[in-house]
N, C-alpha and C. Protein backbone atom coordinates (compact mmCIF):
# COMPACT_ATOMS: atom_id res chain seq x y z
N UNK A 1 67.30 137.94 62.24
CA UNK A 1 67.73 138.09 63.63
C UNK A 1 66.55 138.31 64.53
N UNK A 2 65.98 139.01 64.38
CA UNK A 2 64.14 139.11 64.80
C UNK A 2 63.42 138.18 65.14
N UNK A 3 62.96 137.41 64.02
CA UNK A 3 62.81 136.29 64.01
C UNK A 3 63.36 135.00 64.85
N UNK A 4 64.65 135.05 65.49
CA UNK A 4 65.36 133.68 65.98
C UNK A 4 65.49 134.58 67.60
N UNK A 5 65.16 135.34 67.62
CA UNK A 5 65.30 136.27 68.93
C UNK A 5 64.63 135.25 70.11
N UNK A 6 63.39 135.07 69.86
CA UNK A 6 62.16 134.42 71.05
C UNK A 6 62.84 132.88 71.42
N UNK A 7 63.30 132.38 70.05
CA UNK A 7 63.63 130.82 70.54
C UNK A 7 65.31 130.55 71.38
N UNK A 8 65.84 132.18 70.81
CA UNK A 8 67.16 131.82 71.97
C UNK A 8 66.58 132.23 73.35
N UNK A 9 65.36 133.13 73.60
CA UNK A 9 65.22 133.50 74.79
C UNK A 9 63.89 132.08 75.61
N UNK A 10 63.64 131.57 74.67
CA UNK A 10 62.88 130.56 75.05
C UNK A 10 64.40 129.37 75.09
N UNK A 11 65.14 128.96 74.54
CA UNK A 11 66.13 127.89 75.07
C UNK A 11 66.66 128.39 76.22
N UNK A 12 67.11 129.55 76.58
CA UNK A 12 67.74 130.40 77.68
C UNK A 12 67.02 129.82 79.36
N UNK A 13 65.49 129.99 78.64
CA UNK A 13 64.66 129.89 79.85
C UNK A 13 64.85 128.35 79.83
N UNK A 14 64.74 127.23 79.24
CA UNK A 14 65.07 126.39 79.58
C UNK A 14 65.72 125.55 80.30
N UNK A 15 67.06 126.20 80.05
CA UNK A 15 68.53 125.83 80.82
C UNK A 15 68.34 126.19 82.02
N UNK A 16 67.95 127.25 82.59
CA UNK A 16 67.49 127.95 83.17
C UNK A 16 66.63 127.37 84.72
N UNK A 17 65.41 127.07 83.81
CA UNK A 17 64.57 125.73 84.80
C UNK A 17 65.32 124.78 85.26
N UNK A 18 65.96 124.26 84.12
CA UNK A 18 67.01 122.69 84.40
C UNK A 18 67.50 122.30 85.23
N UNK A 19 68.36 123.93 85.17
CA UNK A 19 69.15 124.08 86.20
C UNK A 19 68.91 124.30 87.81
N UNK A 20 68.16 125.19 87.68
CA UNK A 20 67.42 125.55 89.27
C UNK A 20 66.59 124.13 89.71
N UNK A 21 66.03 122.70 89.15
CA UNK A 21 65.53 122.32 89.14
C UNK A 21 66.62 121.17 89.80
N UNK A 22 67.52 120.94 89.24
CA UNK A 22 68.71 119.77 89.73
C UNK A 22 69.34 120.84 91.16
N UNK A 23 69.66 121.61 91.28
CA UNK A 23 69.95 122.44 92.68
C UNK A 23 69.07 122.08 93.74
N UNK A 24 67.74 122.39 93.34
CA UNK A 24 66.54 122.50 94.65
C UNK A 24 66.69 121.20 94.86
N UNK A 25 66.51 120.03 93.80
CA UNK A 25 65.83 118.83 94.39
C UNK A 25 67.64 118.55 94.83
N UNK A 26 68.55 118.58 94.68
CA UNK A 26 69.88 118.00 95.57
C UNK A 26 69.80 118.68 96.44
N UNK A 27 69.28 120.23 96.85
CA UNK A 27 70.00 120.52 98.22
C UNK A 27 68.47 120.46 99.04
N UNK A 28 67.42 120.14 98.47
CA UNK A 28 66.24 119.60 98.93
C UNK A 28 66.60 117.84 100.02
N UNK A 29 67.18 117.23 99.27
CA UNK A 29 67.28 115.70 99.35
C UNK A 29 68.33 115.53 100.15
N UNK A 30 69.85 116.85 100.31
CA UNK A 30 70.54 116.90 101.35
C UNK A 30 69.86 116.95 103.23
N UNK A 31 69.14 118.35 102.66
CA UNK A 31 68.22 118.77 103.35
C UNK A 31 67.58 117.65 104.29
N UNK A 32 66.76 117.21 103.67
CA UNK A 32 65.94 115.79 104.06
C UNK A 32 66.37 115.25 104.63
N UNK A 33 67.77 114.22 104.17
CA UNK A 33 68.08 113.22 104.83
C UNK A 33 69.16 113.80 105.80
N UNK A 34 69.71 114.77 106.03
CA UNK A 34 70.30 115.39 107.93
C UNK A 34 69.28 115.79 108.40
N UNK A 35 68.18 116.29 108.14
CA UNK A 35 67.19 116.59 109.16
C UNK A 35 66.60 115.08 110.10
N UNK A 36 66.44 114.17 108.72
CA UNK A 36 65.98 113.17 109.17
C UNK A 36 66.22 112.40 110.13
N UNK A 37 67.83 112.31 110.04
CA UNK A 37 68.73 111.75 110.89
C UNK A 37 68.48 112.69 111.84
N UNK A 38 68.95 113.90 112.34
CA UNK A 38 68.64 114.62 113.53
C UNK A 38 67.38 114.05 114.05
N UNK A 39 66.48 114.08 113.46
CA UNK A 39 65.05 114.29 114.54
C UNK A 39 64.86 112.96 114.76
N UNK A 40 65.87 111.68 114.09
CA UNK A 40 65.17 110.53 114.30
C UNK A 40 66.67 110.07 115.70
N UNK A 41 67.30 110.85 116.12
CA UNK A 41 68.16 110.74 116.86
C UNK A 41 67.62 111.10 118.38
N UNK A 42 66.90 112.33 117.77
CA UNK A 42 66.34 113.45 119.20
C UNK A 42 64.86 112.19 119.77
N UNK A 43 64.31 112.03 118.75
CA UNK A 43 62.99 111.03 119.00
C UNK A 43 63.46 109.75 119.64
N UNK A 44 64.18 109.29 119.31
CA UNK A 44 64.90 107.88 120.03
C UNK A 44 65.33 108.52 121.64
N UNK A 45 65.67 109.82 122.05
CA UNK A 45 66.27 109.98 123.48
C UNK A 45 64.66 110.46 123.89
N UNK A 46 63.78 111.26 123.23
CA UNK A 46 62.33 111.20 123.97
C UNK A 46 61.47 109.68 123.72
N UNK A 47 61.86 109.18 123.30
CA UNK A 47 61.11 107.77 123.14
C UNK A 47 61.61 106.97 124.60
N UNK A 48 62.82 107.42 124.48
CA UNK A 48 63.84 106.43 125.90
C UNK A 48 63.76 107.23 127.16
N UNK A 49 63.17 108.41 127.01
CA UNK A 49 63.15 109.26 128.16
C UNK A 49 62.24 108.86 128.75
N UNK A 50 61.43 108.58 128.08
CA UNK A 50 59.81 108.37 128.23
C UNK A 50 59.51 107.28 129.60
N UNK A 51 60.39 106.42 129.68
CA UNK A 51 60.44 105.04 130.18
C UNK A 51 60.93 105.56 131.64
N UNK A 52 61.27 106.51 131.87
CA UNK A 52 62.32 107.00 133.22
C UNK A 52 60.95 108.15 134.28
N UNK A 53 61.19 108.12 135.87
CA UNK A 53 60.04 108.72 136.24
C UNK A 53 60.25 110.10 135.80
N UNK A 54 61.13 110.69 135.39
CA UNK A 54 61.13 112.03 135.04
C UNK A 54 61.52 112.51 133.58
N UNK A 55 60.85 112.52 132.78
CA UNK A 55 61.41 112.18 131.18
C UNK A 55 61.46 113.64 130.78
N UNK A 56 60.75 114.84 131.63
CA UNK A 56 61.22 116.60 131.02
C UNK A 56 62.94 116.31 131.05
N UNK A 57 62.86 116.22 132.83
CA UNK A 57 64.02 116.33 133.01
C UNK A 57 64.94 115.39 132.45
N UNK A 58 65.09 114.38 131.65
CA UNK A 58 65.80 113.33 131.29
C UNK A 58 65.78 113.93 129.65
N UNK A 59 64.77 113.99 128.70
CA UNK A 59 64.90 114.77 127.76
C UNK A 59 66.02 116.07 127.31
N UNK A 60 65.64 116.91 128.68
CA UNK A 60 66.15 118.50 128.55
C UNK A 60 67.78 118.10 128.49
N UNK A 61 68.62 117.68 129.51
CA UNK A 61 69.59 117.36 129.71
C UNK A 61 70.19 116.53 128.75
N UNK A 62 69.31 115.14 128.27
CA UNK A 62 70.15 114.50 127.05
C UNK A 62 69.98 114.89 125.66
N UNK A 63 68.62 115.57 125.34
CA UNK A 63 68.90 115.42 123.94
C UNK A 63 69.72 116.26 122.96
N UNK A 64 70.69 117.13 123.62
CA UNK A 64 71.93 118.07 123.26
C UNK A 64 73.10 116.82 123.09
N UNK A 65 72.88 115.61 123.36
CA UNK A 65 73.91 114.76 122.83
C UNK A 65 72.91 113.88 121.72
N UNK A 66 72.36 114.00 121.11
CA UNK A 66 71.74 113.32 119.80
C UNK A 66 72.75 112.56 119.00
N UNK A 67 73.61 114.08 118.45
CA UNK A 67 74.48 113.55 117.72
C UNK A 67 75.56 112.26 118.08
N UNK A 68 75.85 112.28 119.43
CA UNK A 68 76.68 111.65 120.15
C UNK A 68 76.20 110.05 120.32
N UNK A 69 74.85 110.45 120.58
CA UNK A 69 74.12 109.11 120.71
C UNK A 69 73.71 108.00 119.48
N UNK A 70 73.16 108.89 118.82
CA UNK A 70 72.53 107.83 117.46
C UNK A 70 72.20 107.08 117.84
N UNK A 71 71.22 107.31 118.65
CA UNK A 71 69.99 105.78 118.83
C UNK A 71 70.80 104.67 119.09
N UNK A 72 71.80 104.57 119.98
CA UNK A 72 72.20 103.91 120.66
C UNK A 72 71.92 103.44 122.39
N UNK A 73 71.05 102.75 122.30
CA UNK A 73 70.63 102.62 123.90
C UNK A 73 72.21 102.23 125.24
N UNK A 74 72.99 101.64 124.27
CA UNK A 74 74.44 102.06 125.24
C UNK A 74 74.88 103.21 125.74
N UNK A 75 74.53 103.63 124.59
CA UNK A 75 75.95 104.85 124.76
C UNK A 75 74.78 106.04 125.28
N UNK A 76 73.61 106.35 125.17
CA UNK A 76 72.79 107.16 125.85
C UNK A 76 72.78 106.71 127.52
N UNK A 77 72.71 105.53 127.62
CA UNK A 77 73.10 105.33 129.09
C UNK A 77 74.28 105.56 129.34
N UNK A 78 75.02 105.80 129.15
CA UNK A 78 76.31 106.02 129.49
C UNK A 78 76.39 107.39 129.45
N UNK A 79 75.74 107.98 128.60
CA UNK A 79 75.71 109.64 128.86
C UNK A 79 75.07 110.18 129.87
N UNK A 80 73.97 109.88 130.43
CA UNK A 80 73.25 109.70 131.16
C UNK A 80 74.02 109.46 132.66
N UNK A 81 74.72 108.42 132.43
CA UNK A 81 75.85 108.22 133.79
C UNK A 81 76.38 109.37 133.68
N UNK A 82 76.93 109.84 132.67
CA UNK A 82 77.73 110.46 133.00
C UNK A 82 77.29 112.59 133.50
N UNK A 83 76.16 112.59 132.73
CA UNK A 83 75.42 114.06 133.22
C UNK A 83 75.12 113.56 134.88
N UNK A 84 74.86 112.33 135.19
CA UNK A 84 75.20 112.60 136.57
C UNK A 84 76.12 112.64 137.17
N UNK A 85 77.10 111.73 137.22
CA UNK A 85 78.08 111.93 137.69
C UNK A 85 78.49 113.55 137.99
N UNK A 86 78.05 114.62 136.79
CA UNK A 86 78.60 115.89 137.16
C UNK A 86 77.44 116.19 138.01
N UNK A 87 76.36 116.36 138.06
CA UNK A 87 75.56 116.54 138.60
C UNK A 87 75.44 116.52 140.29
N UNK A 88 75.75 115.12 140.51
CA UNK A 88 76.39 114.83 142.29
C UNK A 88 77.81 115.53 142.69
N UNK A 89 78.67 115.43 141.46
CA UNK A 89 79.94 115.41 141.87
C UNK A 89 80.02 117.55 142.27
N UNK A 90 79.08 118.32 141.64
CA UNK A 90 79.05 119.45 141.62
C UNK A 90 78.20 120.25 143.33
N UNK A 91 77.43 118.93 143.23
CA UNK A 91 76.41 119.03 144.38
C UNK A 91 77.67 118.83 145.35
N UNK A 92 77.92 117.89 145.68
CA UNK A 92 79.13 117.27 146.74
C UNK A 92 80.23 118.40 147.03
N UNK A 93 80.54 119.35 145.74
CA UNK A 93 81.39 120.71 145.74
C UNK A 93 80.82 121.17 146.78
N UNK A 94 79.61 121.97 146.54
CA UNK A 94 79.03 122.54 147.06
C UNK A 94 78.71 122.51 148.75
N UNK A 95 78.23 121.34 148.87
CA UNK A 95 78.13 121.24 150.45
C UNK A 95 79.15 121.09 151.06
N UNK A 96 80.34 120.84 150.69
CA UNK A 96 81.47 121.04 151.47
C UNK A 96 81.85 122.29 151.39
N UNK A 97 81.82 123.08 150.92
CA UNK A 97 82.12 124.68 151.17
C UNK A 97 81.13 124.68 152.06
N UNK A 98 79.79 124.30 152.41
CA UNK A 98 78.80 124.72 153.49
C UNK A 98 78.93 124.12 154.96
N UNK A 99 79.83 122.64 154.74
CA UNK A 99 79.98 122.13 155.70
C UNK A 99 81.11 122.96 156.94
N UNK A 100 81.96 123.25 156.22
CA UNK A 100 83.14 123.91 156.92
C UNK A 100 82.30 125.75 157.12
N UNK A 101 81.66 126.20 156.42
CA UNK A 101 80.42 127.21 156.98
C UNK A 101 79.87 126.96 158.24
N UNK A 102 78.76 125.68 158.28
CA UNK A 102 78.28 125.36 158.88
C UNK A 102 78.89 124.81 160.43
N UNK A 103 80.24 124.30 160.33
CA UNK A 103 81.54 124.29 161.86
C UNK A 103 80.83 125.58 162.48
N UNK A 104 80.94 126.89 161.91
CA UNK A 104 81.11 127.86 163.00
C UNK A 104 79.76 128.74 163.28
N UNK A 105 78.77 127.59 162.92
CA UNK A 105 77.35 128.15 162.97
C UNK A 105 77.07 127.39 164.75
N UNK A 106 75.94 127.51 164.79
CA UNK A 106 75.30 127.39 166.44
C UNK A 106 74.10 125.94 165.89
N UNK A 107 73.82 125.85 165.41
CA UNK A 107 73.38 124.44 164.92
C UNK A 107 73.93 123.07 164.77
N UNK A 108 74.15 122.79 165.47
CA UNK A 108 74.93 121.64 165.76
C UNK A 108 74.23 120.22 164.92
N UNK A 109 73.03 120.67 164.57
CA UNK A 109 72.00 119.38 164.22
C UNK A 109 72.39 119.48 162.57
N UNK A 110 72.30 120.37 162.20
CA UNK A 110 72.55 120.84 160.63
C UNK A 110 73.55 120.07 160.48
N UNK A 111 74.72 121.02 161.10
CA UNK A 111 75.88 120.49 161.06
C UNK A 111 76.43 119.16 160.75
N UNK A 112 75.88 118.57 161.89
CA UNK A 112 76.25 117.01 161.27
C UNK A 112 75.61 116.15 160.03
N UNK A 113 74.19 116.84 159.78
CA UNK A 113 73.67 116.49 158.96
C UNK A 113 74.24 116.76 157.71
N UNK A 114 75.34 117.65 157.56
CA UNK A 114 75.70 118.10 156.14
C UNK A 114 76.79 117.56 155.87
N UNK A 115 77.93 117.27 157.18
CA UNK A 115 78.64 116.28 157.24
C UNK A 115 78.65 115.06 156.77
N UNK A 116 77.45 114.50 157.06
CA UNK A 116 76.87 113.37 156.84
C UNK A 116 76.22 112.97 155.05
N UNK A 117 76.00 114.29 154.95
CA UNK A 117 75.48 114.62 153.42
C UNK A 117 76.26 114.60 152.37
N UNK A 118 77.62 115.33 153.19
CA UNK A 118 78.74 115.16 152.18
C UNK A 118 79.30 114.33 151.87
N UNK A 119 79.62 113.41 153.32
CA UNK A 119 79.88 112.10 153.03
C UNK A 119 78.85 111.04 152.03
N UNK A 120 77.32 110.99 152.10
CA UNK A 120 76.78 110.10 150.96
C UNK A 120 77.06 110.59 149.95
N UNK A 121 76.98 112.14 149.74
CA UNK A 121 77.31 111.97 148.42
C UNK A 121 78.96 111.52 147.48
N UNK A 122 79.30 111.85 148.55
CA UNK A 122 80.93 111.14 148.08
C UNK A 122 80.84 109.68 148.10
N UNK A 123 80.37 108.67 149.06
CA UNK A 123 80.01 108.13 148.20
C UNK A 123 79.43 107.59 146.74
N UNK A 124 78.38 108.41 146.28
CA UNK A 124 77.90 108.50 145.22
C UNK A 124 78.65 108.83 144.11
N UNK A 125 79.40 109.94 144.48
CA UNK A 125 80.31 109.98 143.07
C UNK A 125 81.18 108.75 142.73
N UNK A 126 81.87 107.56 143.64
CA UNK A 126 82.75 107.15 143.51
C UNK A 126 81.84 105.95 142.83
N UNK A 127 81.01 105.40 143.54
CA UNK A 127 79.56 104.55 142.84
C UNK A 127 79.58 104.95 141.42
N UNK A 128 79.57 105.87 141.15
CA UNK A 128 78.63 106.43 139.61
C UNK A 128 79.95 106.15 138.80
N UNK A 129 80.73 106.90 139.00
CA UNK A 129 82.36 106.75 138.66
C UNK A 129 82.39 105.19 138.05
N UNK A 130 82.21 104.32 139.00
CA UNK A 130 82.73 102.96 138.97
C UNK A 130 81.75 102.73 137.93
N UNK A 131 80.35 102.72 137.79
CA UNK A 131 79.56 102.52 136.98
C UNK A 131 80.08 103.00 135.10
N UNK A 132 80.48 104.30 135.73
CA UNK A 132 80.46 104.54 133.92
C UNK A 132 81.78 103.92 133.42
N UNK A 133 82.53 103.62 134.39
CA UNK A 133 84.11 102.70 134.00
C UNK A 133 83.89 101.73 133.81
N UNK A 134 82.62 100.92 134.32
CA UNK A 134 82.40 99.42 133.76
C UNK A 134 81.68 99.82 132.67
N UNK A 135 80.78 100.39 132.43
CA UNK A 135 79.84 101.28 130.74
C UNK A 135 80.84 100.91 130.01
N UNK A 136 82.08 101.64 129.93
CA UNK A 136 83.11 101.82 129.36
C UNK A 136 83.77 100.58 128.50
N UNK A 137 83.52 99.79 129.67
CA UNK A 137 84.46 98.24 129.13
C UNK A 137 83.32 97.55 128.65
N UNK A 138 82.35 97.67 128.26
CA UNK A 138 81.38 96.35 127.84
C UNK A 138 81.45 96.97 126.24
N UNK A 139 81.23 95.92 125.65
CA UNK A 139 81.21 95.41 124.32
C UNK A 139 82.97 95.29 123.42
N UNK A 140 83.25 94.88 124.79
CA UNK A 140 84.98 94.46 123.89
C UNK A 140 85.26 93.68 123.54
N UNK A 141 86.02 93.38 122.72
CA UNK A 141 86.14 91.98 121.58
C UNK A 141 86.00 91.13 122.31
N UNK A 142 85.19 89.53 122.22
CA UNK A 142 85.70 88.35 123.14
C UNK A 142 84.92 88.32 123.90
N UNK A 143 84.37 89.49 124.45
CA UNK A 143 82.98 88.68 125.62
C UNK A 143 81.60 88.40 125.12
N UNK A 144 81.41 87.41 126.03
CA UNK A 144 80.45 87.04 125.03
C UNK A 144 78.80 87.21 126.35
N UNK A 145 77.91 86.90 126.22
CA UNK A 145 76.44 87.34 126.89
C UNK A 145 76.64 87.52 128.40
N UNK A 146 77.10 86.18 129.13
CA UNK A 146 77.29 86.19 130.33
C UNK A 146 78.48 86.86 130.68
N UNK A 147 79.04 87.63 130.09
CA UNK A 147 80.36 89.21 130.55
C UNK A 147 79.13 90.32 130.65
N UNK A 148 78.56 90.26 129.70
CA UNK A 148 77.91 91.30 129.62
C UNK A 148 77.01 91.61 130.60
N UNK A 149 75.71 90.63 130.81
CA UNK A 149 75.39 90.77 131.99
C UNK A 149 76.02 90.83 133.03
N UNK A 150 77.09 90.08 133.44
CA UNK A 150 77.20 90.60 134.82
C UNK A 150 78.05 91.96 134.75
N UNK A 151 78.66 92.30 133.76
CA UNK A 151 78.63 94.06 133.92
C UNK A 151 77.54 94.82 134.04
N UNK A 152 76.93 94.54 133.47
CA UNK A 152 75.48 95.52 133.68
C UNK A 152 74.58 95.17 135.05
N UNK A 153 75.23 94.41 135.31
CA UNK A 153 74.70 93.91 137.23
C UNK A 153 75.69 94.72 138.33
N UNK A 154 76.86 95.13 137.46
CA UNK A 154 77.45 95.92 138.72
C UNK A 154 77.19 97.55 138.42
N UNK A 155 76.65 97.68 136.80
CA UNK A 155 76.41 98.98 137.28
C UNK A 155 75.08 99.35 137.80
N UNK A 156 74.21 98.53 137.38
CA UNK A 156 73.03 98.19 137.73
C UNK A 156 72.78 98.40 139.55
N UNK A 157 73.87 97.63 140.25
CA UNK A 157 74.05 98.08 141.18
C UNK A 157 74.68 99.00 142.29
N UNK A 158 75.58 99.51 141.33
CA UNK A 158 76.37 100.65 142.00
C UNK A 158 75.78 101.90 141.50
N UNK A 159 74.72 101.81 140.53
CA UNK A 159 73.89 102.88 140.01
C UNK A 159 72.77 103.12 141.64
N UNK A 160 71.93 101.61 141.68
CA UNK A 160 70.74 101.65 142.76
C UNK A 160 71.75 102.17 143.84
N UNK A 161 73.19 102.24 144.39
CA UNK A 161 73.72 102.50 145.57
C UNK A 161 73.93 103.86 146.01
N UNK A 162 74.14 104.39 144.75
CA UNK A 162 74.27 106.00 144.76
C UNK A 162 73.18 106.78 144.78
N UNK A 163 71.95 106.14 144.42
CA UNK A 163 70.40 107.01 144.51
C UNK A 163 70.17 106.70 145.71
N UNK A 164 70.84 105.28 146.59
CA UNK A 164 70.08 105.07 147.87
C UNK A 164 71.31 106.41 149.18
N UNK A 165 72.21 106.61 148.32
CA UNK A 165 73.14 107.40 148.90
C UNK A 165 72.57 108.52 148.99
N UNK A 166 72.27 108.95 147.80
CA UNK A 166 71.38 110.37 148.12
C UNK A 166 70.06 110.59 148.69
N UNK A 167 69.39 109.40 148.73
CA UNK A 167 68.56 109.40 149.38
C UNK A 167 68.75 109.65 150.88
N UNK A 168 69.49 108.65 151.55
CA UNK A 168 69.95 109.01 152.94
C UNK A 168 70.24 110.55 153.22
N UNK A 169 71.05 111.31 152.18
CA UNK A 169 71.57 112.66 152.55
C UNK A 169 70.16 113.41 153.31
N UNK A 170 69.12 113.11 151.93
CA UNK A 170 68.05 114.11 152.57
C UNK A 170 67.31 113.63 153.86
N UNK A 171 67.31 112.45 153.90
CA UNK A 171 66.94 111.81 154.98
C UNK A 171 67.29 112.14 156.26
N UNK A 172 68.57 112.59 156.05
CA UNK A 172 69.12 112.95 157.53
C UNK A 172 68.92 114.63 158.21
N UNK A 173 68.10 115.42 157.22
CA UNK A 173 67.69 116.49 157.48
C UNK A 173 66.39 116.35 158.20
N UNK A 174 65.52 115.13 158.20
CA UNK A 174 64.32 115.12 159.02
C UNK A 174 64.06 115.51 159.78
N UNK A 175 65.19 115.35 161.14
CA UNK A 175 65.35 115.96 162.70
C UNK A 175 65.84 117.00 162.33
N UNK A 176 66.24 117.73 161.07
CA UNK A 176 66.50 119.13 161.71
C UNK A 176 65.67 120.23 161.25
N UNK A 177 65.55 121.49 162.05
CA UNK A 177 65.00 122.39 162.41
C UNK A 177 64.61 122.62 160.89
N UNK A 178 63.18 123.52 160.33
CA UNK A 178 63.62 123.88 158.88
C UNK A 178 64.05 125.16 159.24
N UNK A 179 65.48 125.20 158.25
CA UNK A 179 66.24 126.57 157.71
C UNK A 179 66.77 126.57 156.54
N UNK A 180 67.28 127.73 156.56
CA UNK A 180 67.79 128.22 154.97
C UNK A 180 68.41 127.06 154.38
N UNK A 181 69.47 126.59 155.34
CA UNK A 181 70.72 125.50 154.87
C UNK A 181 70.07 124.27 154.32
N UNK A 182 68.65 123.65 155.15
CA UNK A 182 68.20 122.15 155.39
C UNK A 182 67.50 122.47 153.50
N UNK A 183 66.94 123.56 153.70
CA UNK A 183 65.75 124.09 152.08
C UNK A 183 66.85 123.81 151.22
N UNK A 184 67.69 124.56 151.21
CA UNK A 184 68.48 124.57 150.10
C UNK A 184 69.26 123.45 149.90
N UNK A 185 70.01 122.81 151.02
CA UNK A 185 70.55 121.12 150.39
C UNK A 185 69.29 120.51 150.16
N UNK A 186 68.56 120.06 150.73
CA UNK A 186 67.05 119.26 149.83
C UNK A 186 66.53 119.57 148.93
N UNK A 187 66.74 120.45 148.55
CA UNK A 187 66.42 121.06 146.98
C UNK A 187 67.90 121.09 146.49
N UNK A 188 68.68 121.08 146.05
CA UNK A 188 69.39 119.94 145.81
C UNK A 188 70.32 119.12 145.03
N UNK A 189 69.83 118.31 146.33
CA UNK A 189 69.48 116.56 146.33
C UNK A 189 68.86 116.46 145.16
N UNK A 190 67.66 116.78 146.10
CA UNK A 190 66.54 116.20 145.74
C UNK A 190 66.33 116.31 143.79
N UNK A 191 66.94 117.43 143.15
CA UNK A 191 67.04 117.65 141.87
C UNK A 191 68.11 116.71 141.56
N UNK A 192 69.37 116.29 142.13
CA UNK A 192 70.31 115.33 141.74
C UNK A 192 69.80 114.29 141.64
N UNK A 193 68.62 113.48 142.48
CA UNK A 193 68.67 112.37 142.61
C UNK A 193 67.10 112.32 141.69
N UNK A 194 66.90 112.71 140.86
CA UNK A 194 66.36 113.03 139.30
C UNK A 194 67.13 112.50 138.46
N UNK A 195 68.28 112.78 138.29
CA UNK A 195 69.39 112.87 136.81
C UNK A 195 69.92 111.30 137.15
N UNK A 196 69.80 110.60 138.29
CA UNK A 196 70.78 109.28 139.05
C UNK A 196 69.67 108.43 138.56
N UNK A 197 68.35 108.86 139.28
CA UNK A 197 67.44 107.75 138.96
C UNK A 197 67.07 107.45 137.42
N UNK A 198 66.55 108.51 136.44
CA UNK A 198 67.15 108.46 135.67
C UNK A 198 67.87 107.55 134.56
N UNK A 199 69.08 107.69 135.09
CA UNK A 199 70.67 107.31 134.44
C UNK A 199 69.78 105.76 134.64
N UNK A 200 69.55 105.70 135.84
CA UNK A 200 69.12 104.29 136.52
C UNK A 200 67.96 103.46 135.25
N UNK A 201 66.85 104.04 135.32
CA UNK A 201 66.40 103.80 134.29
C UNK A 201 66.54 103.37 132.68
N UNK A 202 67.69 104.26 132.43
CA UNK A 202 67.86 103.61 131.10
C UNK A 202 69.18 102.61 130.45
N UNK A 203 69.84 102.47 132.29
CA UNK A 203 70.61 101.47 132.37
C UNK A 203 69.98 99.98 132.49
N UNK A 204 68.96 99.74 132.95
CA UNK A 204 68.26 98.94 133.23
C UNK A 204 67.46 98.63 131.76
N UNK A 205 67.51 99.73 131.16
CA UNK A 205 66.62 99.34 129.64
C UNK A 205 67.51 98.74 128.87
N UNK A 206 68.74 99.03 129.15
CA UNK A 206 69.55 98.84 128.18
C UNK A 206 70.14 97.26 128.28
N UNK A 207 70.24 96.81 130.12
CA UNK A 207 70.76 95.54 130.02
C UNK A 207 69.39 94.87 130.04
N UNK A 208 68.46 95.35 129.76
CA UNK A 208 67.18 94.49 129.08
C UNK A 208 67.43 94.19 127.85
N UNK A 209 67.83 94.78 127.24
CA UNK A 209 68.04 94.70 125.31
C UNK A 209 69.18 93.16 125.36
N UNK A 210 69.68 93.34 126.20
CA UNK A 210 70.52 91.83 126.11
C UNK A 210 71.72 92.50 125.47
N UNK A 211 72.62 91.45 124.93
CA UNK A 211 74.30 92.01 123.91
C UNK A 211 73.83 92.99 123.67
N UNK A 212 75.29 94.09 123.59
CA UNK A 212 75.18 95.27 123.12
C UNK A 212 75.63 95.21 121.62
C-alpha cells in the first residue's frame, strides 16, 4: 500500500492538469472569439467615425450600439439618423417652452428669432424623420441598384435640408443683442448640428458602397 501510494497521487495529478487544461483553453477560446467580435464591431464605428468632421463626437454617441450595428455601414447610418433625430427633436422641445417665455420678455428681436428657430427646427425633425423612413425601406426584396440610389438621394437630401435648417436657426441670432437666451440656443444648435452632419456623413459613405 506504501509503495502504490505516489503513483495514485501522481495519476490524481494528472487528471487533474487534463482537466484544468480543456476548461482554460474552452473558456479561453470563448473568451477570444466575443471579445473579438466586440472590438471588431466598436473599431468598424471608429474606423467610420473617422470619415465625419466630428468623429469624438460621432464615436461617443454610436459606439454603445456596436452590438446593434455589426459592421454594417447601413444600419450604423441609420442609427446615426436616428441619435439625431432625438437630438433636434429634444432641442425643438426645448425652445418652444422658451419661445412662449420669451412672448412676455421686452426683446422683441430674440423673440422672433426663437420663433423662427423653432420653426427650422421643426422643420428638421420632419426632414430627418422622412430620411430614416426611407433608411427603413431600402434593401427590400425586388429592388434592384437604381431603387437604391435614388433612395439614398432623398435621404441624402432631406439629410443636407435639415443641417441647412439648423443652420439658419443660428443664423438668425446674428442681429440679436448677445444674451443669456441667444448663448444658450447657439450652443445648442450648434451641438445638434454635430450629430445631423454627422448622420450626413456616413449616409453619404454608405450610398457610396453602392447595393446594400
Amino acid at each position: 500500500m506504501i509503495t502504490q501510494r505516489p503513483y495514485h497521487l501522481f495519476f490524481s495529478l494528472l487528471i487533474f492538469i487534463a482537466a484544468f487544461s480543456i476548461f482554460h483553453s474552452t473558456a479561453t477560446a470563448g473568451d477570444d472569439g466575443s471579445n473579438t467580435t466586440a472590438d471588431g464591431d466598436t473599431e468598424f464605428i471608429r474606423t467610420s467615425c473617422n470619415t465625419t468632421l466630428y468623429p469624438d463626437v460621432c464615436y461617443t454617441s454610436l459606439s454603445r450600439y456596436a452590438n446593434a450595428v455589426q459592421q454594417n455601414p447601413g444600419q450604423l447610418a441609420r442609427v446615426a439618423i436616428s441619435v439625431s433625430l432625438s437630438k433636434v427633436h429634444r432641442t425643438a422641445s426645448y425652445i418652444s417652452n422658451l419661445t412662449r417665455e420669451a412672448d412676455y420678455g421686452a426683446n422683441s428681436r430674440a423673440s422672433l428669432a426663437l420663433h423662427d428657430c423653432f420653426s427650422n427646427l421643426g422643420d428638421a425633425v420632419d426632414e430627418i424623420r422622412g430620411s430614416l423612413k426611407q433608411m427603413r425601406q431600402i434593401g427590400a426584396a425586388g429592388e434592384g441598384a437604381g431603387s437604391f440610389l435614388f433612395q439614398m438621394s432623398n435621404v441624402q437630401t432631406w439629410m443636407s435640408a435639415a443641417l441647412t435648417d439648423e443652420e439658419t436657426c443660428t443664423d438668425g441670432f446674428q442681429d440679436v443683442a448677445d444674451c443669456p437666451v441667444k448663448t444658450d440656443v447657439c450652443d445648442r444648435v450648434t451641438n445638434v448640428k454635430k450629430f445631423t452632419s454627422n448622420a450626413l456623413a456616413l449616409v453619404n459613405a454608405y450610398a457610396n458602397k453602392g447595393m446594400p
